[in-house]
Protein backbone atom coordinates (compact mmCIF):
# COMPACT_ATOMS: atom_id res chain seq x y z
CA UNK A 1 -44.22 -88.13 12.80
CA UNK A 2 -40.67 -87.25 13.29
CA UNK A 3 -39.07 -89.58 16.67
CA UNK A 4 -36.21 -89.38 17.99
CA UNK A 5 -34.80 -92.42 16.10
CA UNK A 6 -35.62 -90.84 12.56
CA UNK A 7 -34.00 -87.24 13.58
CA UNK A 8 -30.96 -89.31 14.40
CA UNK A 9 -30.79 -91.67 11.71
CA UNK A 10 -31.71 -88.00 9.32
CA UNK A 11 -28.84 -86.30 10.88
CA UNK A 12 -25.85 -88.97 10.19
CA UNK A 13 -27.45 -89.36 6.42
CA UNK A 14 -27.06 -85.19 6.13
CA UNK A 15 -23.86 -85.35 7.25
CA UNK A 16 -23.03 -88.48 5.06
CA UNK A 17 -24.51 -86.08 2.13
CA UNK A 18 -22.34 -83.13 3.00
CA UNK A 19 -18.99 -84.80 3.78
CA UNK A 20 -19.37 -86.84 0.14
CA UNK A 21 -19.91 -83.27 -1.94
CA UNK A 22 -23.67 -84.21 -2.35
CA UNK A 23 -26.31 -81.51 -2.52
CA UNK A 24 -29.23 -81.99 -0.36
CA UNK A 25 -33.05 -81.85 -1.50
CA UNK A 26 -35.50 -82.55 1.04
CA UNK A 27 -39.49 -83.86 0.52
CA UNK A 28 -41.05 -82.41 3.40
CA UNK A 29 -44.27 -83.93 4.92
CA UNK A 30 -44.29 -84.66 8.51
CA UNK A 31 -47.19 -83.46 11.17
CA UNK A 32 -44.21 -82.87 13.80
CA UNK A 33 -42.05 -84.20 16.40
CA UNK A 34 -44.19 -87.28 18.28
CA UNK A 35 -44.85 -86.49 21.41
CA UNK A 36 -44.76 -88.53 24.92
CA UNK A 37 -42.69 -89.38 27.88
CA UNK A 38 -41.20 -91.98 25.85
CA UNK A 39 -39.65 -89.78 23.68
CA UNK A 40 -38.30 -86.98 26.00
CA UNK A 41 -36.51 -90.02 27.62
CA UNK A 42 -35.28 -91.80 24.43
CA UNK A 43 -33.66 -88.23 23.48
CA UNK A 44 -36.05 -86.68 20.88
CA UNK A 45 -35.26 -82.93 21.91
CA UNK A 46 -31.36 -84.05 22.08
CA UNK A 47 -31.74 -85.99 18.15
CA UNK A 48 -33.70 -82.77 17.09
CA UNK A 49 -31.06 -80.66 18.36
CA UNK A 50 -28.53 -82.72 16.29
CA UNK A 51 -30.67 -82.83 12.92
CA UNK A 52 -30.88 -78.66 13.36
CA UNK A 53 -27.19 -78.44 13.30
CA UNK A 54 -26.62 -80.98 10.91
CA UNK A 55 -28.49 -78.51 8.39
CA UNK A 56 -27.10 -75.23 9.07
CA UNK A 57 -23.76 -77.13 9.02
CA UNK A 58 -24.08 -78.32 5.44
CA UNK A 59 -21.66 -76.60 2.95
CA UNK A 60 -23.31 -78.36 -0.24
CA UNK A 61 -26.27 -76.69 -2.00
CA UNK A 62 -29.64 -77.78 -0.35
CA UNK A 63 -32.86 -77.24 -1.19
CA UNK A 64 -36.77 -78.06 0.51
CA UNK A 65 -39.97 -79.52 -1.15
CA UNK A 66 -42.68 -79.10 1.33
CA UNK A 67 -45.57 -81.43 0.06
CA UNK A 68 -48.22 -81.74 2.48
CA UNK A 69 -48.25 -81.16 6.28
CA UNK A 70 -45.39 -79.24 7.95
CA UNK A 71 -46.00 -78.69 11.43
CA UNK A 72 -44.52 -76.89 14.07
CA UNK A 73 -40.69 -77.21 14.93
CA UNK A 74 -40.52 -80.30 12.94
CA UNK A 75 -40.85 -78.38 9.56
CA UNK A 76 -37.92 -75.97 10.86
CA UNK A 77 -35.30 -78.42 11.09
CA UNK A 78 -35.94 -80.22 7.92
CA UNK A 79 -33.74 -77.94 5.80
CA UNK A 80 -36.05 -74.98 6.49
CA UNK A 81 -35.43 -71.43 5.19
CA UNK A 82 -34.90 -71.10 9.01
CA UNK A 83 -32.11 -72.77 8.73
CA UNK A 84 -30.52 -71.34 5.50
CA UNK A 85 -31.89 -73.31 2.40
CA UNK A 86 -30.81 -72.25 -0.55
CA UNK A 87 -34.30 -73.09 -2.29
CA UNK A 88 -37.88 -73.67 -0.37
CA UNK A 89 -40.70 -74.66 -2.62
CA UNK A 90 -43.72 -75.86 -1.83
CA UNK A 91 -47.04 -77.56 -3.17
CA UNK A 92 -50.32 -76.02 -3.45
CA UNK A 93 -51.38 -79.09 -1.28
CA UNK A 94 -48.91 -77.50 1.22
CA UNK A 95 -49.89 -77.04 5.23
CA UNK A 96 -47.06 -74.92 6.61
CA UNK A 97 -48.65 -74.38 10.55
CA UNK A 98 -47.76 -74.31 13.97
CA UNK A 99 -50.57 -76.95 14.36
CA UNK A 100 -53.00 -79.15 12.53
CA UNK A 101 -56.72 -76.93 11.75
CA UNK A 102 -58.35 -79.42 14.55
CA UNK A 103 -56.05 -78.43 17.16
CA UNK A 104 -55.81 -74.81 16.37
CA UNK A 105 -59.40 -74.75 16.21
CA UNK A 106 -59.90 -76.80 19.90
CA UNK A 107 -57.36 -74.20 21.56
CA UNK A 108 -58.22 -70.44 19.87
CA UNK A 109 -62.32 -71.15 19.68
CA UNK A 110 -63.06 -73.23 22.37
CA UNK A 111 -65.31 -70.80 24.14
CA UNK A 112 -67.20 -69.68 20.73
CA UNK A 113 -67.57 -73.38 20.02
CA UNK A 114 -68.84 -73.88 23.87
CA UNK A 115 -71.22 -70.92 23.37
CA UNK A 116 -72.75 -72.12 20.40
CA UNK A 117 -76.42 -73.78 19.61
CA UNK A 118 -74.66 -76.57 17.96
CA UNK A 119 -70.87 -77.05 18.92
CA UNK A 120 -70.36 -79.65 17.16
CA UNK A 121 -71.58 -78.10 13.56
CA UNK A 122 -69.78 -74.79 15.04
CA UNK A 123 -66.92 -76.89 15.18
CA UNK A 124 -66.46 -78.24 12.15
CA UNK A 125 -67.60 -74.77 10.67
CA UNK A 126 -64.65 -72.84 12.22
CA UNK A 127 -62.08 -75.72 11.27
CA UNK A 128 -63.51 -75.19 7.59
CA UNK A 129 -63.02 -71.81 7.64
CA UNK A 130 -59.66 -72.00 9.29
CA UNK A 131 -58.20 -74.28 6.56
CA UNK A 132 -59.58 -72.02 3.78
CA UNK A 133 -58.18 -69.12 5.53
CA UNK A 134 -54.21 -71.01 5.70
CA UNK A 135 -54.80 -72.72 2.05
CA UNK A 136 -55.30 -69.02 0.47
CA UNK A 137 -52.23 -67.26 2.91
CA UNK A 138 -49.72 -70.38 2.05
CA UNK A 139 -50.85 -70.58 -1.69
CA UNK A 140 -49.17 -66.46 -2.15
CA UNK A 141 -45.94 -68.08 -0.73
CA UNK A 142 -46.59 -69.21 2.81
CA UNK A 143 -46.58 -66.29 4.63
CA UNK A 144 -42.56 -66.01 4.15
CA UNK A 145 -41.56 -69.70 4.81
CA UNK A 146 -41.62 -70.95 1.23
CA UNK A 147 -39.87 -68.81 -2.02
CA UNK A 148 -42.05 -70.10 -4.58
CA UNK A 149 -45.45 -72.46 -5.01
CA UNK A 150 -45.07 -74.49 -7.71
CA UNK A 151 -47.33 -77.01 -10.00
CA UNK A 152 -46.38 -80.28 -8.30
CA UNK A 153 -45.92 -81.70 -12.17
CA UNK A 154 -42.64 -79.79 -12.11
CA UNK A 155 -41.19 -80.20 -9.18
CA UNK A 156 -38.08 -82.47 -10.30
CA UNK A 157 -37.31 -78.96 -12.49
CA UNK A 158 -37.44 -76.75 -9.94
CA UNK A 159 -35.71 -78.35 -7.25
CA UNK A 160 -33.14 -79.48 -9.52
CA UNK A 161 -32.34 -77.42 -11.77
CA UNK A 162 -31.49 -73.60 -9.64
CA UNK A 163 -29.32 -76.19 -7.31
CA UNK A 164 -26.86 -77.49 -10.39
CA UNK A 165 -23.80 -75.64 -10.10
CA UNK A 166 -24.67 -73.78 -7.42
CA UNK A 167 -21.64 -72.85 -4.31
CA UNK A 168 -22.82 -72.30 -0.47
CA UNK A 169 -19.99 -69.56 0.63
CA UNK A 170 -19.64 -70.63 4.34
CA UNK A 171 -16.58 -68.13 5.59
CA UNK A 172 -13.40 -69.95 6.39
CA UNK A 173 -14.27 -73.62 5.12
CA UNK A 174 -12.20 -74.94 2.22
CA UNK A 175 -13.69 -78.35 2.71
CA UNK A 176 -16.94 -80.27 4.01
CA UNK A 177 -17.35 -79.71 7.54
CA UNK A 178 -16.57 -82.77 9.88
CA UNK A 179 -17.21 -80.60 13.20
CA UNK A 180 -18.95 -82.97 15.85
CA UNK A 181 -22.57 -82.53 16.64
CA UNK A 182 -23.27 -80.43 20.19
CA UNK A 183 -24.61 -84.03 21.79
CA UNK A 184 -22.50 -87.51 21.06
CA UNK A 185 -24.40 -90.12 19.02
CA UNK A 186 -23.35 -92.55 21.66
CA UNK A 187 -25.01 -90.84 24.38
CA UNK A 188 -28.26 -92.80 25.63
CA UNK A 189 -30.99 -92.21 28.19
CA UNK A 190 -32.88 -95.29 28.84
CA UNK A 191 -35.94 -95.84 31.53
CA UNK A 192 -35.59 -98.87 33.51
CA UNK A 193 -36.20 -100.69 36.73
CA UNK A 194 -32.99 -101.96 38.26
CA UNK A 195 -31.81 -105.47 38.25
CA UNK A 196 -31.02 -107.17 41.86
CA UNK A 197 -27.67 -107.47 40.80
CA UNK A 198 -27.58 -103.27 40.67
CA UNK A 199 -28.98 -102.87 43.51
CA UNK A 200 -26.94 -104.98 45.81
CA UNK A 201 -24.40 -103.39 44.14
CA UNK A 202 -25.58 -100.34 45.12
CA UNK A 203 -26.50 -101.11 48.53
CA UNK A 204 -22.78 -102.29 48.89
CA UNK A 205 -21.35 -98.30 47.66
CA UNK A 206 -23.68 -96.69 49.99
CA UNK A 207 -22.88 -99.06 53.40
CA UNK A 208 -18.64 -98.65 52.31
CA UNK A 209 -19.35 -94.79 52.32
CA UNK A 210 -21.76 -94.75 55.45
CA UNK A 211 -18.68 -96.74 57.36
CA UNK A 212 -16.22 -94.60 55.41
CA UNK A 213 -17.93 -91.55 57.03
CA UNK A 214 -18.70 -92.60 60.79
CA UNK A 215 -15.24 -93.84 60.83
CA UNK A 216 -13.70 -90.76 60.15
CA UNK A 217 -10.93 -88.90 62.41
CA UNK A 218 -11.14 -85.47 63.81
CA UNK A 219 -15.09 -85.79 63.05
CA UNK A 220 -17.70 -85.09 65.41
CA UNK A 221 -21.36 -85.64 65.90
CA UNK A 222 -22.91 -82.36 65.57
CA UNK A 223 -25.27 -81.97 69.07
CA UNK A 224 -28.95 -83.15 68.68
């Protein structure tokens, strides 16, 4: 699962990559972005954000591997051809989806799988099928999202190899790009109860601007 911790520490290490002339492959397998109220308050969608521009800002050659699950918006901003990879391979053990076959399966057929004799057998019938149906559109190039399938015995080849040499044109750079991200790193949202301390602090502001406000000239009560 992709956190908001990992899309941070992902972005600064793509633009370490880019700034340092490095070219970029990236071994995708990830089920998505985790989810929870956790996360939405520890910044995931604002570290996502920063991890999607940290990729289409790269001026070095990139490349993507996709090995196994690659779910959702979390396979998009991992150097996706989305995002403007020069090279997007993937496995025949690939799973390029919006979803997992379970939860597909629990959302699109839920009322053929409530319907049924058995719903359980039903079930696991439809996810069967499902999965079949995915392996045999993603192994003729995943629907789009992938430019090639390859034998996983040569994938150091032909990642490698069509990268070597290779020049990203980005129009009007002459060097690595060293823009700032949309968000600052430094910028934290954290979910916790106030000390005492705070709140007599607090309690102080608000009675100073209460007195501040009754003791006002030229002010009047407006009539009950």
């Amino acid at each position: 699962m992709l956190d908001s911790i990992a899309a941070q520490k992902a972005a600064r290490s793509v633009r370490f990559y880019d700034v340092f002339g490095i070219p970029l492959v990236v071994l995708v397998g990830v089920p998505g972005f985790l989810p929870g109220v956790d996360q939405e308050h520890g910044g995931a969608i604002r570290y996502g954000a920063q991890l999607l521009y940290a990729y289409c800002d790269v001026t070095e050659p990139r490349g993507q591997v996709v090995l196994r699950k690659a779910y959702g918006g979390a396979f998009t901003v991992l150097g996706s051809n989305s995002v403007g990879a020069d090279l997007s391979l993937a496995c025949p053990t690939n799973e390029i989806a919006v979803m997992g076959a379970e939860a597909v399966t629990n959302v699109i057929f839920r009322s053929e799988i409530a319907s049924s004799g058995d719903p359980e057998l039903t079930r696991k019938r439809t996810i069967s099928e499902y999965r079949d149906q995915l392996k045999q559109s993603l192994l003729r190039g995943g629907m789009g999202q992938v430019d090639e399938v390859i034998d996983p015995a040569v994938t150091h080849t032909a990642a490698i190899e069509p990268l070597r040499g290779a020049a990203r044109e980005v129009p009007g750079a002459t060097q690595p790009q060293t823009r700032e991200p949309p968000v600052a790193d430094t910028v934290r949202i954290t979910k916790r109860e106030p000390t005492p301390q705070e709140l007599a602090a607090l309690i102080a502001v608000l009675a100073r601007l209460t007195a501040g406000t009754r003791s006002a000239p030229g002010r009047k009560r407006p009539a009950a």
